[in-house]
C-alpha atoms as a PDB file:
ATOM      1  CA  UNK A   1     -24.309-173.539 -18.255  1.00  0.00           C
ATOM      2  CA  UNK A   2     -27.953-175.250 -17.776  1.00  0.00           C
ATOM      3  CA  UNK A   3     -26.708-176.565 -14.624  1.00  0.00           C
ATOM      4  CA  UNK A   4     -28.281-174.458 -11.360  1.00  0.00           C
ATOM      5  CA  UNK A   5     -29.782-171.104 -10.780  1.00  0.00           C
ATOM      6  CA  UNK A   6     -32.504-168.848 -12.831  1.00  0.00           C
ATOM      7  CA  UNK A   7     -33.016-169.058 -16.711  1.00  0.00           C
ATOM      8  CA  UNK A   8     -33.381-165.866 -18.597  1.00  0.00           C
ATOM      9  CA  UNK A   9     -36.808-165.915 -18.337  1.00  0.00           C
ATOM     10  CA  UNK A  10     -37.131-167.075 -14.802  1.00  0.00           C
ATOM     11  CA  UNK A  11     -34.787-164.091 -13.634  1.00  0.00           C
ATOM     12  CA  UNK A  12     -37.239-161.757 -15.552  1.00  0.00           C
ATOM     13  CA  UNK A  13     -40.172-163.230 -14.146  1.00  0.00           C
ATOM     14  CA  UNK A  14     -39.157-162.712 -10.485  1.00  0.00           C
ATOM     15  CA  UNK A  15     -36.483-159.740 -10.676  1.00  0.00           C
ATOM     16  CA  UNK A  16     -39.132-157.590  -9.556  1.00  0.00           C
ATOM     17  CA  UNK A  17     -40.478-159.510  -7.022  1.00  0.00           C
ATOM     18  CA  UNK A  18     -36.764-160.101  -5.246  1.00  0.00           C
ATOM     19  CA  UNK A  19     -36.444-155.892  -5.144  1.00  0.00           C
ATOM     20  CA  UNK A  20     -39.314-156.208  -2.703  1.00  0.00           C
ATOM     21  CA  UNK A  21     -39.312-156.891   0.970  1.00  0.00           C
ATOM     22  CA  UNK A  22     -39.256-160.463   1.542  1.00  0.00           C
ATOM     23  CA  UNK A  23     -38.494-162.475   4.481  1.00  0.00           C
ATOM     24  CA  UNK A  24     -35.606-164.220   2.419  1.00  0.00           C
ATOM     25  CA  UNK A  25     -32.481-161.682   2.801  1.00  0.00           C
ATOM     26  CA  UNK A  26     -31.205-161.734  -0.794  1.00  0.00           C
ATOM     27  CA  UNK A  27     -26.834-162.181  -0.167  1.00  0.00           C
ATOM     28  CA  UNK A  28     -25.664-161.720  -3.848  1.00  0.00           C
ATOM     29  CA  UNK A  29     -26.489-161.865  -7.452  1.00  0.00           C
ATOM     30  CA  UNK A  30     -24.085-164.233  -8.681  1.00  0.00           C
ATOM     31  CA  UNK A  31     -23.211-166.526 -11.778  1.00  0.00           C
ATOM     32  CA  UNK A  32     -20.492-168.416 -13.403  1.00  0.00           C
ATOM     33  CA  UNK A  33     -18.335-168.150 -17.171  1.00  0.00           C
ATOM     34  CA  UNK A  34     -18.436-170.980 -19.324  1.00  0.00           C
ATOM     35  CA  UNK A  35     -15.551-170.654 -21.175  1.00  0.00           C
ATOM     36  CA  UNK A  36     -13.304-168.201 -18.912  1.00  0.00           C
ATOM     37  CA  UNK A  37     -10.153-170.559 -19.773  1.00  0.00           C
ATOM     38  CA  UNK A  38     -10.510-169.744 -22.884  1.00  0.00           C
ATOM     39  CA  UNK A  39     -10.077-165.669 -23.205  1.00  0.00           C
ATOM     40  CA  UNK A  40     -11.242-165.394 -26.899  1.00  0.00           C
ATOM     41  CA  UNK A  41     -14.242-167.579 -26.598  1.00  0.00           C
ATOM     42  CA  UNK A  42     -17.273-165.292 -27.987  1.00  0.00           C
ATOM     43  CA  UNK A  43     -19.613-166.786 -25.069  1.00  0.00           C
ATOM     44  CA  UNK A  44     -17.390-164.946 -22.311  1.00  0.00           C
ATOM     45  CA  UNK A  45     -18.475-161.246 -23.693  1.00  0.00           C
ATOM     46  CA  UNK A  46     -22.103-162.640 -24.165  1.00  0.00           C
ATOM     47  CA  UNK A  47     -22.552-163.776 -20.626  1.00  0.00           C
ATOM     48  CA  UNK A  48     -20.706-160.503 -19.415  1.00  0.00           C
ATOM     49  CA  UNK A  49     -23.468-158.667 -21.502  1.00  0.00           C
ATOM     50  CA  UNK A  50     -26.456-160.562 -19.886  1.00  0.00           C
ATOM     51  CA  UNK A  51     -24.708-160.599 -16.261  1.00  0.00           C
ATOM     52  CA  UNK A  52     -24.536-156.551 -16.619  1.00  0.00           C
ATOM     53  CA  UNK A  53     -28.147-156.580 -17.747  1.00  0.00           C
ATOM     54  CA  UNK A  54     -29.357-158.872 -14.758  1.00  0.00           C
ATOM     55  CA  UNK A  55     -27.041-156.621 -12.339  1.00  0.00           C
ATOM     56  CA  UNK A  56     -29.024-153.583 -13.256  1.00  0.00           C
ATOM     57  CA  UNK A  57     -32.225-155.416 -12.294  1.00  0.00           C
ATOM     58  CA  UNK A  58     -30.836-155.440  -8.518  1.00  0.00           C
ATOM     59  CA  UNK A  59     -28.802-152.870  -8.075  1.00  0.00           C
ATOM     60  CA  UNK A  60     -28.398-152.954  -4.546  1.00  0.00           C
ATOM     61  CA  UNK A  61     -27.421-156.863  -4.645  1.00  0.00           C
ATOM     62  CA  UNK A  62     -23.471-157.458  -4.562  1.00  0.00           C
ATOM     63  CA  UNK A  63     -22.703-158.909  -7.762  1.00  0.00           C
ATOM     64  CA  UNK A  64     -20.123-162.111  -8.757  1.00  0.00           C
ATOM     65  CA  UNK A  65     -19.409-163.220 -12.084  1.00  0.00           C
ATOM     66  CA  UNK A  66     -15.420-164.268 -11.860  1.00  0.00           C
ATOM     67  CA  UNK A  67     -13.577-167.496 -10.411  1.00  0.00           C
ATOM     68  CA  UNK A  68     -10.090-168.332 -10.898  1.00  0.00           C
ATOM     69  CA  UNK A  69      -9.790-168.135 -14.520  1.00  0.00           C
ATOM     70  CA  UNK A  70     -12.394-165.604 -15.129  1.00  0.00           C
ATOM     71  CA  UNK A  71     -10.223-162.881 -12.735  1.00  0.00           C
ATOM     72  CA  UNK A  72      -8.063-163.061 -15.667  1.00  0.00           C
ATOM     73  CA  UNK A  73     -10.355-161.688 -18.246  1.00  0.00           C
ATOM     74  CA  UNK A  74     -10.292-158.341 -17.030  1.00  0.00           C
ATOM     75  CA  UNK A  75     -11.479-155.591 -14.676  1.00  0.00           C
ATOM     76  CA  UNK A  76     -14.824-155.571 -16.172  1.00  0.00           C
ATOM     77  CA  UNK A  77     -15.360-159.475 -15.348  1.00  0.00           C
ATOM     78  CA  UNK A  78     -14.447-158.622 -11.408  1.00  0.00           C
ATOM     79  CA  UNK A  79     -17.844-156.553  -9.720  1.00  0.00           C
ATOM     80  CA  UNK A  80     -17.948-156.645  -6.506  1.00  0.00           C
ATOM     81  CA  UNK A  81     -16.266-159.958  -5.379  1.00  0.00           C
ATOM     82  CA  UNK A  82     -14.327-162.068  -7.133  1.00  0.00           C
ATOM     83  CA  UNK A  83     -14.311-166.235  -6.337  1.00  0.00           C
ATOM     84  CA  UNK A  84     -10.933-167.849  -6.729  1.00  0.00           C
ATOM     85  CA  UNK A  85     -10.521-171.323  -5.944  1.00  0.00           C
ATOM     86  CA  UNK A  86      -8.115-173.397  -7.724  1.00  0.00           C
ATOM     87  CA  UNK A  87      -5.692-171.232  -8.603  1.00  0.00           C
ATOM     88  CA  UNK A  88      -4.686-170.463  -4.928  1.00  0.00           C
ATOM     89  CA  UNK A  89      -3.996-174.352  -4.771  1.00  0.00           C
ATOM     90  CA  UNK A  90      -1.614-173.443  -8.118  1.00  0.00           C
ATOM     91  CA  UNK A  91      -3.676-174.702 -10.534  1.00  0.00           C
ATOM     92  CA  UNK A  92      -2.999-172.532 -14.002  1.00  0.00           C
ATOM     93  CA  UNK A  93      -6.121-170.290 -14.771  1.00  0.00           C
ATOM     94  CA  UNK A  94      -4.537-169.384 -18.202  1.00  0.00           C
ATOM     95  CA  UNK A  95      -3.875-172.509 -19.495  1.00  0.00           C
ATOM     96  CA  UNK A  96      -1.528-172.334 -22.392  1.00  0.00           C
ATOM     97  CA  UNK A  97      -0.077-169.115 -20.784  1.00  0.00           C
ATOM     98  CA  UNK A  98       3.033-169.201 -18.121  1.00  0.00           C
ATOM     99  CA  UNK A  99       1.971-169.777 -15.236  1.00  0.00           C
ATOM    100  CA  UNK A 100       0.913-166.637 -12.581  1.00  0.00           C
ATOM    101  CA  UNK A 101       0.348-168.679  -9.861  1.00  0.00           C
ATOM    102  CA  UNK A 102       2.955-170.132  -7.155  1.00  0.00           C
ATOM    103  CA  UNK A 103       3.084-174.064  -6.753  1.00  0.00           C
ATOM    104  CA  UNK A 104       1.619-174.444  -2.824  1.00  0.00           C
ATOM    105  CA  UNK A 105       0.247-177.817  -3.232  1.00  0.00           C
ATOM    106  CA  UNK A 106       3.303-180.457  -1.674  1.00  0.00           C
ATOM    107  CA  UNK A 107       2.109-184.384  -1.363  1.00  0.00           C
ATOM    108  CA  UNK A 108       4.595-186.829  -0.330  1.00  0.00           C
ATOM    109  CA  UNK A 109       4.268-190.858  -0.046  1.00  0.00           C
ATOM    110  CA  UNK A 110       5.937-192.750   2.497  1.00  0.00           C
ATOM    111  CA  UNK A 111       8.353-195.464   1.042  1.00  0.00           C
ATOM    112  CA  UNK A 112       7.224-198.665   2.458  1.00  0.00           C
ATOM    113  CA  UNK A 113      10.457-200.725   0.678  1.00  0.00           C
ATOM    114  CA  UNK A 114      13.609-200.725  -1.223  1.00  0.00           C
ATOM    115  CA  UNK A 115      14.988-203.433  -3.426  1.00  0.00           C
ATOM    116  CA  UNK A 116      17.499-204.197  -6.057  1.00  0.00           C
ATOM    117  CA  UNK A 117      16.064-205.297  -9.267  1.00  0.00           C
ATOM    118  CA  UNK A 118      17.442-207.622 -12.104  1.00  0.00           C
ATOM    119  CA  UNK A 119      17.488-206.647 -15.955  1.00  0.00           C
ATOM    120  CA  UNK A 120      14.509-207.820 -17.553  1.00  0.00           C
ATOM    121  CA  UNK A 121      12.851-207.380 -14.138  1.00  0.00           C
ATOM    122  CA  UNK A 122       9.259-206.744 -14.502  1.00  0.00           C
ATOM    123  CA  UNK A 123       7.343-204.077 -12.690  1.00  0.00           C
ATOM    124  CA  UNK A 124       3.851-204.104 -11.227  1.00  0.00           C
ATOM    125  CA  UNK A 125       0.464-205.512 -12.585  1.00  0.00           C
ATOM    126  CA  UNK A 126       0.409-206.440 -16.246  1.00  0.00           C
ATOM    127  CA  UNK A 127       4.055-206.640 -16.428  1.00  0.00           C
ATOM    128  CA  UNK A 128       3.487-203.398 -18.082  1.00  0.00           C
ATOM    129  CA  UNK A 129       7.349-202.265 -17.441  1.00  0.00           C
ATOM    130  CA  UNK A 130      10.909-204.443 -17.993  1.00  0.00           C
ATOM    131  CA  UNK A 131      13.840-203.001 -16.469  1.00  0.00           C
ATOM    132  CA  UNK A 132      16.168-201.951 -19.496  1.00  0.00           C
ATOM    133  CA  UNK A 133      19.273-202.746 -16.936  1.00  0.00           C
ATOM    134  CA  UNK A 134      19.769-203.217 -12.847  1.00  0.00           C
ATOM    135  CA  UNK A 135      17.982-201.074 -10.247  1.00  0.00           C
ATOM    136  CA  UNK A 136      16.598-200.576  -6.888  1.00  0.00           C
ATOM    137  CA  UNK A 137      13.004-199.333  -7.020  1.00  0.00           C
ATOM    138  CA  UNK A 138      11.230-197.791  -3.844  1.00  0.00           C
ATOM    139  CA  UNK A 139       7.797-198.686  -3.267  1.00  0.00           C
ATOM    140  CA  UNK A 140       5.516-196.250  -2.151  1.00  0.00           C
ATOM    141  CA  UNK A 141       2.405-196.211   0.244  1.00  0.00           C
ATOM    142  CA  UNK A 142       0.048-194.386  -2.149  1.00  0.00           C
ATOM    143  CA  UNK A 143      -2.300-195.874  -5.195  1.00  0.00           C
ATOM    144  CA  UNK A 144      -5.435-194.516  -6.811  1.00  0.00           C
ATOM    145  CA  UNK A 145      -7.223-195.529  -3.038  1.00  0.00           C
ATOM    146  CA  UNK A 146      -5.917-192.802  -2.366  1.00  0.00           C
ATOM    147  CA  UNK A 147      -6.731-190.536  -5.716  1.00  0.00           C
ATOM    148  CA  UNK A 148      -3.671-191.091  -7.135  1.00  0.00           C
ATOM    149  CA  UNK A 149      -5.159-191.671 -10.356  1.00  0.00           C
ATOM    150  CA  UNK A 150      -4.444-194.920 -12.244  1.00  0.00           C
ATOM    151  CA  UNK A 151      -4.121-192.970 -15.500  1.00  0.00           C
ATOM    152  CA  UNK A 152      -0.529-191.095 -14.397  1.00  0.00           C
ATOM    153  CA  UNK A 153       0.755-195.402 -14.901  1.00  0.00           C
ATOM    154  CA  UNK A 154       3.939-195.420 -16.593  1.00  0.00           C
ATOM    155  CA  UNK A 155       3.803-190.826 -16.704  1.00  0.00           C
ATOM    156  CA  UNK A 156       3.921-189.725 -13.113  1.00  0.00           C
ATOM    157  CA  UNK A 157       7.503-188.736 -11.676  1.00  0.00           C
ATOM    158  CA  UNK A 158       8.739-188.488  -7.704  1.00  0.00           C
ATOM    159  CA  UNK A 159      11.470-186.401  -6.677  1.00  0.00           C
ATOM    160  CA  UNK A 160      14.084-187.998  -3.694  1.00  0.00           C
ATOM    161  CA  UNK A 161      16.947-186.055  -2.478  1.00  0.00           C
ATOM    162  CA  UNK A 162      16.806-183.364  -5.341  1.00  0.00           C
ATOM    163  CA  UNK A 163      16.595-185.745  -7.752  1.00  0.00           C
ATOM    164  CA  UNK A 164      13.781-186.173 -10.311  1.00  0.00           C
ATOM    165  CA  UNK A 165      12.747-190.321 -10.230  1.00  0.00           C
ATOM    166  CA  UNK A 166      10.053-192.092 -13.296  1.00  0.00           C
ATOM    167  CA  UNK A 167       7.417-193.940 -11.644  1.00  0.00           C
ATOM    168  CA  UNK A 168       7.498-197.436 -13.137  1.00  0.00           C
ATOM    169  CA  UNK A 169       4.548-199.670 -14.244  1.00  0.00           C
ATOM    170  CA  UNK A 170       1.073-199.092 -13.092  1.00  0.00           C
ATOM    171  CA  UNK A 171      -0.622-197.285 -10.029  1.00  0.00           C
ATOM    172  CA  UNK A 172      -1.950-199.973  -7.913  1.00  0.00           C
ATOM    173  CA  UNK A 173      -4.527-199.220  -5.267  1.00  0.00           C
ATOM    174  CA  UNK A 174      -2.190-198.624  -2.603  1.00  0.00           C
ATOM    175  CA  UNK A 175       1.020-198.856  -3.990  1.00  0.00           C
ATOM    176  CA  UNK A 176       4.027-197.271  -6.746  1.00  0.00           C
ATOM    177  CA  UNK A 177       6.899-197.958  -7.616  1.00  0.00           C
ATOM    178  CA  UNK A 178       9.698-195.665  -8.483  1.00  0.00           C
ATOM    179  CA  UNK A 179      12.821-196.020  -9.852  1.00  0.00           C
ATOM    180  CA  UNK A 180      15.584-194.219  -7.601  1.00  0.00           C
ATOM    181  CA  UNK A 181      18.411-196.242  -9.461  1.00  0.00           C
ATOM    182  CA  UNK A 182      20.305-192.871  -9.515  1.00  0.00           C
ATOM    183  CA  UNK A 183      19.511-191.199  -6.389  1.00  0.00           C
ATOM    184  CA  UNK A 184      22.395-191.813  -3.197  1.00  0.00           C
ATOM    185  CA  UNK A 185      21.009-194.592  -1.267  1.00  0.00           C
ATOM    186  CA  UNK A 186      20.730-192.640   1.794  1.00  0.00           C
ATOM    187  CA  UNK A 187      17.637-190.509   0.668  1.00  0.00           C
ATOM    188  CA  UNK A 188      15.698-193.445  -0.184  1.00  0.00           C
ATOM    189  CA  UNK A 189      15.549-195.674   3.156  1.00  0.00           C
ATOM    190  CA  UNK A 190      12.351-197.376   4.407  1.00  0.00           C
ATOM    191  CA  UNK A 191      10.372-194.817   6.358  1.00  0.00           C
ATOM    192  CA  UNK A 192      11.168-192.010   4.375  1.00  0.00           C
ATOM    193  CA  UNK A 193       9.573-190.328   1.852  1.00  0.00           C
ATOM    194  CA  UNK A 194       9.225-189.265  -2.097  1.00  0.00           C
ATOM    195  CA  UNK A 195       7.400-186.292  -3.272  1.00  0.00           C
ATOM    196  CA  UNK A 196       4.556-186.242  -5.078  1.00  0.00           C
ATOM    197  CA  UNK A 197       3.794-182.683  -5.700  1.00  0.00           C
ATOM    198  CA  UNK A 198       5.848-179.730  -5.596  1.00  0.00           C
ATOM    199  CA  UNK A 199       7.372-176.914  -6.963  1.00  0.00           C
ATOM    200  CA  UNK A 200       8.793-178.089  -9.821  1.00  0.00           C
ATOM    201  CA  UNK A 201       5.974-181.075 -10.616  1.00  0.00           C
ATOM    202  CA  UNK A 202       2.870-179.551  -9.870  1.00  0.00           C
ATOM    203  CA  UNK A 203      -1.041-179.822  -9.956  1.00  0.00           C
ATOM    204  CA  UNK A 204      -1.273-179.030 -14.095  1.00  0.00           C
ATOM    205  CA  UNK A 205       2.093-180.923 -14.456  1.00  0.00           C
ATOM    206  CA  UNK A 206       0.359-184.531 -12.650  1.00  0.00           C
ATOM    207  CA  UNK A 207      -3.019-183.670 -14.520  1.00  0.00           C
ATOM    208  CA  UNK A 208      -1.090-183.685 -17.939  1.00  0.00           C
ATOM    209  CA  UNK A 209       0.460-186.785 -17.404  1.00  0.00           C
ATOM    210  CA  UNK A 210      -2.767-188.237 -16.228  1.00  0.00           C
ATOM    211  CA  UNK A 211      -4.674-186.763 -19.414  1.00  0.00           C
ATOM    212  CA  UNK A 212      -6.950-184.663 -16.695  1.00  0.00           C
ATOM    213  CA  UNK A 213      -7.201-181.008 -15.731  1.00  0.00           C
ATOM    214  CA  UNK A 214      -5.519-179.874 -11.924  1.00  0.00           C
ATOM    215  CA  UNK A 215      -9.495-179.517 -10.423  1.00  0.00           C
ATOM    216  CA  UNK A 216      -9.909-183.377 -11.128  1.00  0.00           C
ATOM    217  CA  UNK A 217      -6.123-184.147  -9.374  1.00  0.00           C
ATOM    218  CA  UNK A 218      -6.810-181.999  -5.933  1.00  0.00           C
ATOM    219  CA  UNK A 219     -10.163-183.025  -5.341  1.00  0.00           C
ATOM    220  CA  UNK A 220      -9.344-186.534  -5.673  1.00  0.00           C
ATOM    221  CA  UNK A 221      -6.634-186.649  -2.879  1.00  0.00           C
ATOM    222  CA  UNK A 222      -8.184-188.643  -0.400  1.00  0.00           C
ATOM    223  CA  UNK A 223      -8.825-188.831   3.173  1.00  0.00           C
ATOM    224  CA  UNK A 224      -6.197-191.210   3.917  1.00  0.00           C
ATOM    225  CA  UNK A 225      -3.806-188.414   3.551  1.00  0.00           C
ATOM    226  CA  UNK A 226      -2.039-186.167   6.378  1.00  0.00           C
ATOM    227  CA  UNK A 227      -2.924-182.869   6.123  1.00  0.00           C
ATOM    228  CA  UNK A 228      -1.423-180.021   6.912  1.00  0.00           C
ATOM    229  CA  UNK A 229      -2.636-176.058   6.306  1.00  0.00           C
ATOM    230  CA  UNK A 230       0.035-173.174   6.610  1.00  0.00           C
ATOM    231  CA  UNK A 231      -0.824-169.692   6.715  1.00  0.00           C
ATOM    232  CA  UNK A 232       1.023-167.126   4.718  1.00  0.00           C
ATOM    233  CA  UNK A 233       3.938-165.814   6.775  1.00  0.00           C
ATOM    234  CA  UNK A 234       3.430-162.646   9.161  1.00  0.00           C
ATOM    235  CA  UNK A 235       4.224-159.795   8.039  1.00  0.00           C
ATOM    236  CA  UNK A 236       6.842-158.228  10.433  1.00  0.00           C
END
């Protein structure tokens, strides 16, 4: 990928120089696909070829070639240790493909106010959205500040007490707006909250509406946010 590590003809160079003692403890010979969300891509095999070919050079190294999407492409991709990362957030590793993975990622934004709304009401900065017909909106505490990115404007979607709800107008810095015209009034109350993320809007669902990929929509999540981690459950 040009990025990091040993060219070619660097690894040649010193391949038989890292099979000798050295006070550096050599951990792994590892390197990354390309293209492994693309399965057909001619460049996957080619790598596989010169990672196999490196591999033999150091033998006793364990070898790494696989992430997320690359676990995918076969047995022969996995040596020793595979290195999944987004997919066990959800994120698809076959895009194009159902899905394999389970939704895990859940983000909710506390609504900070509730109001009824006029016909021909506009919405946010730019005016960019007129009510069609009365409302209430709920205004939520989360904006691209936050890394909800400015680009899901007039795309994104909430869900409030089962019910799917259009975010309206544009992502301010800290703020949405939803419209939660439809949902009973006594899901949506100051104080409470409207999901974000969840099972059935997830990572690759909020990257599509914001014209990104899931990796760009998790890592910008910022610290502002609550966190909190759950194990898998114990096996009894």
């Amino acid at each position: 990928m040009a990025r990091l590590g040993l060219t070619l003809r660097e690894f040649d160079r010193l391949a038989d120089e890292l099979c000798r003692l050295d006070p550096i403890r050599w951990r792994a010979l590892i390197s990354h696909l390309a293209c492994s969300d693309e399965p057909e891509h001619p460049l996957n095999h080619l790598q596989l070829e010169r990672f196999a070919a490196a591999r033999r050079r150091l033998p006793h190294l364990p070898a790494s070639l696989a992430a997320s999407s690359g676990i995918f492409l076969g047995p022969e991709f996995h040596f020793d240790f595979a290195r999944p990362g987004a997919a066990l957030y959800g994120v698809n590793p076959q895009p194009g493909c159902p899905n394999p993975m389970r939704q895990i990622v859940r983000l909710k934004g506390r609504i900070l106010q509730v109001r009824e709304v006029d016909r021909d009401q506009t919405v946010g900065y730019g005016a960019s959205h007129v009510m069609a017909s009365p409302g209430r909106l709920a205004t939520v505490a989360v904006g691209y500040a936050d890394g909800w990115l400015r680009s899901v404007s007039q795309r994104g979607w909430g869900r409030v007490g089962g019910r799917r709800v259009p975010l309206l107008g544009r992502v301010s810095m800290d703020l949405v707006v939803f419209d939660v015209s439809d949902v009973d009034p006594a899901f949506v109350r100051p104080g409470g909250f409207i999901e974000l993320l969840h099972e059935d809007y997830g990572v690759d669902a909020a990257a599509a509406d914001a014209g990104t990929i899931g990796y760009e929509i998790l890592t910008a999540l910022g610290r502002r946010y609550h966190r909190v981690y759950r194990g898998a459950p114990r096996q009894c």
